[in-house]
N, C-alpha and C. Protein backbone atom coordinates (compact mmCIF):
# COMPACT_ATOMS: atom_id res chain seq x y z
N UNK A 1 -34.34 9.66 2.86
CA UNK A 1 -33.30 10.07 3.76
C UNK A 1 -31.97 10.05 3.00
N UNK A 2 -30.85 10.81 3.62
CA UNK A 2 -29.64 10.86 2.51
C UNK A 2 -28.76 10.64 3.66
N UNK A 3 -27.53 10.10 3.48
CA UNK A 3 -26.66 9.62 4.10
C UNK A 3 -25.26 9.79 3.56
N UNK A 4 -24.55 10.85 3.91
CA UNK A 4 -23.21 11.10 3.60
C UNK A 4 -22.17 9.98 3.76
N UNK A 5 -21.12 9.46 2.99
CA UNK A 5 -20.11 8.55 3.28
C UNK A 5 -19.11 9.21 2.58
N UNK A 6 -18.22 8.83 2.98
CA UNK A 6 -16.99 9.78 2.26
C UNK A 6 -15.76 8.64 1.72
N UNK A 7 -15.80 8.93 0.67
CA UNK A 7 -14.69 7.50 -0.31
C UNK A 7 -13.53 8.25 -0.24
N UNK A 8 -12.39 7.10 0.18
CA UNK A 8 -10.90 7.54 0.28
C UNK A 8 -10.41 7.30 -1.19
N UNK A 9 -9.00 7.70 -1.25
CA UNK A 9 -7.92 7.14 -2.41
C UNK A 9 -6.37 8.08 -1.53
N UNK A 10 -6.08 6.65 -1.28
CA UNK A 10 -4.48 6.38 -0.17
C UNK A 10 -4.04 5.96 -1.13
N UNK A 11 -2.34 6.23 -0.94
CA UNK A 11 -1.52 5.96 -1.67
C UNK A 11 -0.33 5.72 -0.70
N UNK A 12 0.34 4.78 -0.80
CA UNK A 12 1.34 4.38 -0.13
C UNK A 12 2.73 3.79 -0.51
N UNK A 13 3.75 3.95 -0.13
CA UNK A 13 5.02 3.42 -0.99
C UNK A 13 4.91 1.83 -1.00
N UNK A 14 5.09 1.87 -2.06
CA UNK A 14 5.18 -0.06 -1.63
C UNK A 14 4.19 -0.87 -2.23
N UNK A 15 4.46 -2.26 -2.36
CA UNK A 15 3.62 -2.88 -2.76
C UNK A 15 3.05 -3.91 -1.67
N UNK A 16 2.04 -3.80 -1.24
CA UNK A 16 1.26 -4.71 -0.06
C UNK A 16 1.47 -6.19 -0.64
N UNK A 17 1.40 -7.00 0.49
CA UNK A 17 1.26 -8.45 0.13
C UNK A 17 0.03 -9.15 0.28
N UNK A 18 -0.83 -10.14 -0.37
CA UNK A 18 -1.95 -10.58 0.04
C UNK A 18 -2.81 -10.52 1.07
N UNK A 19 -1.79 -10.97 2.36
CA UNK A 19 -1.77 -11.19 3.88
C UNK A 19 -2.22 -9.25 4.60
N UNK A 20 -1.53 -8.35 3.67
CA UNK A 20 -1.45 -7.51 4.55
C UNK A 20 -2.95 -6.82 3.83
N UNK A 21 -3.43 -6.82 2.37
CA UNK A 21 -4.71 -5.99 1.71
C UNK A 21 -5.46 -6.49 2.64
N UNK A 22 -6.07 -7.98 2.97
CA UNK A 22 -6.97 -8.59 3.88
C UNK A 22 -7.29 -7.41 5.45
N UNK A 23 -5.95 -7.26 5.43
CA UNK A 23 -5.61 -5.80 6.68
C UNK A 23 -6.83 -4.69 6.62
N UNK A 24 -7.13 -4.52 5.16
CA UNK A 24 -7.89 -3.08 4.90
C UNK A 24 -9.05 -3.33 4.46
N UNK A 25 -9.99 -4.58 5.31
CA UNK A 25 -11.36 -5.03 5.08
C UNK A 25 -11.66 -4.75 3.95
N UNK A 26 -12.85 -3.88 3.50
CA UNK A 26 -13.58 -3.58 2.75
C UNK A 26 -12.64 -2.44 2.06
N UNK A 27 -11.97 -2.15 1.92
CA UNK A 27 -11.06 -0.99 1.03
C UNK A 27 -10.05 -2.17 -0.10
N UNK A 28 -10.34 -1.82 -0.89
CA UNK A 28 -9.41 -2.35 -1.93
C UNK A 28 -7.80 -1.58 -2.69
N UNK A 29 -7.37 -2.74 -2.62
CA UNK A 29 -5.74 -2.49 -2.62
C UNK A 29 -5.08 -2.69 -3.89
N UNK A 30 -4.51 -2.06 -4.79
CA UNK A 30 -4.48 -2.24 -6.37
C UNK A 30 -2.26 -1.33 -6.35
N UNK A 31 -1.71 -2.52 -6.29
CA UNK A 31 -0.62 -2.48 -6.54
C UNK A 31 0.09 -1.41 -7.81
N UNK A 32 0.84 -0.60 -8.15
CA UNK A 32 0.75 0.32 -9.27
C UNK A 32 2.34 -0.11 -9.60
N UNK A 33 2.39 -0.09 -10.92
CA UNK A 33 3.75 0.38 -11.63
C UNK A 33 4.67 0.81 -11.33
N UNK A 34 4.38 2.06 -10.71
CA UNK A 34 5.09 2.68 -10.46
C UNK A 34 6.17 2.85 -8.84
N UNK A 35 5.57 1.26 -8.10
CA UNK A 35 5.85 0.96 -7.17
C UNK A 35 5.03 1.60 -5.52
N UNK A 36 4.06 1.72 -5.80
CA UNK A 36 3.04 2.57 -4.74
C UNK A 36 1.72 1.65 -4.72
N UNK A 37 1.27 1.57 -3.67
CA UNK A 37 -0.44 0.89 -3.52
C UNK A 37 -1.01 1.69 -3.43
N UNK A 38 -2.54 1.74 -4.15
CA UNK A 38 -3.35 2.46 -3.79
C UNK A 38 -4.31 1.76 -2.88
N UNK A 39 -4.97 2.82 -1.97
CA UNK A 39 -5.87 1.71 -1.00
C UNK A 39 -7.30 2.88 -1.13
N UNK A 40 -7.94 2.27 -1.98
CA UNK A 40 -9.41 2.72 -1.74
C UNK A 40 -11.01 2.27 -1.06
N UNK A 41 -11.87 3.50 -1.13
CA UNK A 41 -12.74 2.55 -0.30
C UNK A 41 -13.80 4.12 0.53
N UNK A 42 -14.97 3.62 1.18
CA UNK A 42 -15.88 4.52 1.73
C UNK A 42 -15.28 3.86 3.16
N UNK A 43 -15.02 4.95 3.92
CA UNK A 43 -15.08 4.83 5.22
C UNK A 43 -16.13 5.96 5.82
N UNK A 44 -16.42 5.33 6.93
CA UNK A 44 -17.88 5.88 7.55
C UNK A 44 -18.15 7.27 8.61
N UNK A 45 -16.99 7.03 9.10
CA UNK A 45 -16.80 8.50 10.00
C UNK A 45 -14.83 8.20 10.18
N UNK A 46 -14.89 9.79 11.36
CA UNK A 46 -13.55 9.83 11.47
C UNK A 46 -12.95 8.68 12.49
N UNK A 47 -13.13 8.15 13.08
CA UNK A 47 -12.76 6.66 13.88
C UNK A 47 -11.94 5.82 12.54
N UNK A 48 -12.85 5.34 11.90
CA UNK A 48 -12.40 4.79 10.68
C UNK A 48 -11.20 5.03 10.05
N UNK A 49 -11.15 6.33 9.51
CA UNK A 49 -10.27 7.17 9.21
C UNK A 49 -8.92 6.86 9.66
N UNK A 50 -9.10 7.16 10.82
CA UNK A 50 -7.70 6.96 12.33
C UNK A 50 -7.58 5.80 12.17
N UNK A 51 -8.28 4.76 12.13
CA UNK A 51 -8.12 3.25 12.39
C UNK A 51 -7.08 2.88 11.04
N UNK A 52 -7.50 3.06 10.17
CA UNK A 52 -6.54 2.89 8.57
C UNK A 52 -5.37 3.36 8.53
N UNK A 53 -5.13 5.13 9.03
CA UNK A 53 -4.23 5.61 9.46
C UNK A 53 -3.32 4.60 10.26
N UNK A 54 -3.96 4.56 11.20
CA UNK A 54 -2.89 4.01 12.17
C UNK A 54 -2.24 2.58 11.66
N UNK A 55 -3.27 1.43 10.77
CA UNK A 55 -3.15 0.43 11.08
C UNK A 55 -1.87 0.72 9.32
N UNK A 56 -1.79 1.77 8.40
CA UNK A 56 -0.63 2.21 8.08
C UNK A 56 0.68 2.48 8.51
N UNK A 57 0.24 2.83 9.66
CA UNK A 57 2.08 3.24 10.50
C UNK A 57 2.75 2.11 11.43
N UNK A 58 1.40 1.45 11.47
CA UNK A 58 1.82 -0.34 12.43
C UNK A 58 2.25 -1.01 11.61
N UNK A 59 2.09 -1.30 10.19
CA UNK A 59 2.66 -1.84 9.22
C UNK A 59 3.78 -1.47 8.63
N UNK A 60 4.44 -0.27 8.90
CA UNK A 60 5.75 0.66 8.69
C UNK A 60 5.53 1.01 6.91
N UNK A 61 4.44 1.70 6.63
CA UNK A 61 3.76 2.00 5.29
C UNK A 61 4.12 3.08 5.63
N UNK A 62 4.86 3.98 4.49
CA UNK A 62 5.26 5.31 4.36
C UNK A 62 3.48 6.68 3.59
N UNK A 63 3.34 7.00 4.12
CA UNK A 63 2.10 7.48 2.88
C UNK A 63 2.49 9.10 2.05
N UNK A 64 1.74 8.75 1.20
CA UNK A 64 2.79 9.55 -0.04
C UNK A 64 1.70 10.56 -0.25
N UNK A 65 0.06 9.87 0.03
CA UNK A 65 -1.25 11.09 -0.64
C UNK A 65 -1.95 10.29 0.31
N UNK A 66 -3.59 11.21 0.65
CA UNK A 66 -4.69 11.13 0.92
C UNK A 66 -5.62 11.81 0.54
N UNK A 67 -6.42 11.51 -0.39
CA UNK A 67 -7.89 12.49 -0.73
C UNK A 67 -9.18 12.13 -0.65
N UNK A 68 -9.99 12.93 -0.04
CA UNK A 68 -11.70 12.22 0.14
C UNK A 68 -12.48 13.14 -0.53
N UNK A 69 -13.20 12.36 -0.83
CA UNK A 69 -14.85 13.27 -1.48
C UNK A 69 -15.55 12.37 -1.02
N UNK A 70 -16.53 13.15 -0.94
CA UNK A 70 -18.17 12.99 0.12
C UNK A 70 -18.90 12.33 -0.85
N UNK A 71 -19.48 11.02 -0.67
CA UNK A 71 -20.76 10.50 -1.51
C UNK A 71 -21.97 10.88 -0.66
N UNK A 72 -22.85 11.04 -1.38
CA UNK A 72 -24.35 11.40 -1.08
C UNK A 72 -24.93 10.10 -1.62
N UNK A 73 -25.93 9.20 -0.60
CA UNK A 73 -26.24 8.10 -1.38
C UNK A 73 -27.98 8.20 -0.29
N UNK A 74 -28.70 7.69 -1.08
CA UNK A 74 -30.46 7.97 -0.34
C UNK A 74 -30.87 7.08 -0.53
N UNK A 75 -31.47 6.89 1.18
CA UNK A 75 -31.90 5.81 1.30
C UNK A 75 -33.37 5.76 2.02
N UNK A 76 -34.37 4.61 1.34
CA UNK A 76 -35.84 5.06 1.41
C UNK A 76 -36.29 3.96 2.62
């Protein structure tokens, strides 16, 4: 059986604080140089999606990019 998941890469102004990556469960949060977080990670459908979204604009996170590609992963 094959099972589509689709992996993010967010980018956001700012640098998150400990307290707030914990925010983005299973998505990992990698602070950049250049003063931007990236927040990556497979989210599972569009609910998910919205939920990250949103829980971005409750945090007053500006977002700068969003891009997904589809993993194909099979499972027996």
């Amino acid at each position: 059986m094959v099972t589509n998941a689709t992996h993010y890469t967010i980018i956001v102004k700012g640098h998150l604080g400990q307290q707030w990556q914990a925010a983005f469960a299973e998505m990992t949060c990698a602070a950049q140089p250049n003063g931007t977080t990236v927040i990556t990670g497979s989210l599972p459908d569009q609910a998910a999606v919205f939920g990250v979204l949103n829980l971005i604009e409750r945090l007053g996170l500006i977002l700068i990019s969003m891009q997904s590609e589809e993993e194909q992963s099979h499972v027996e």
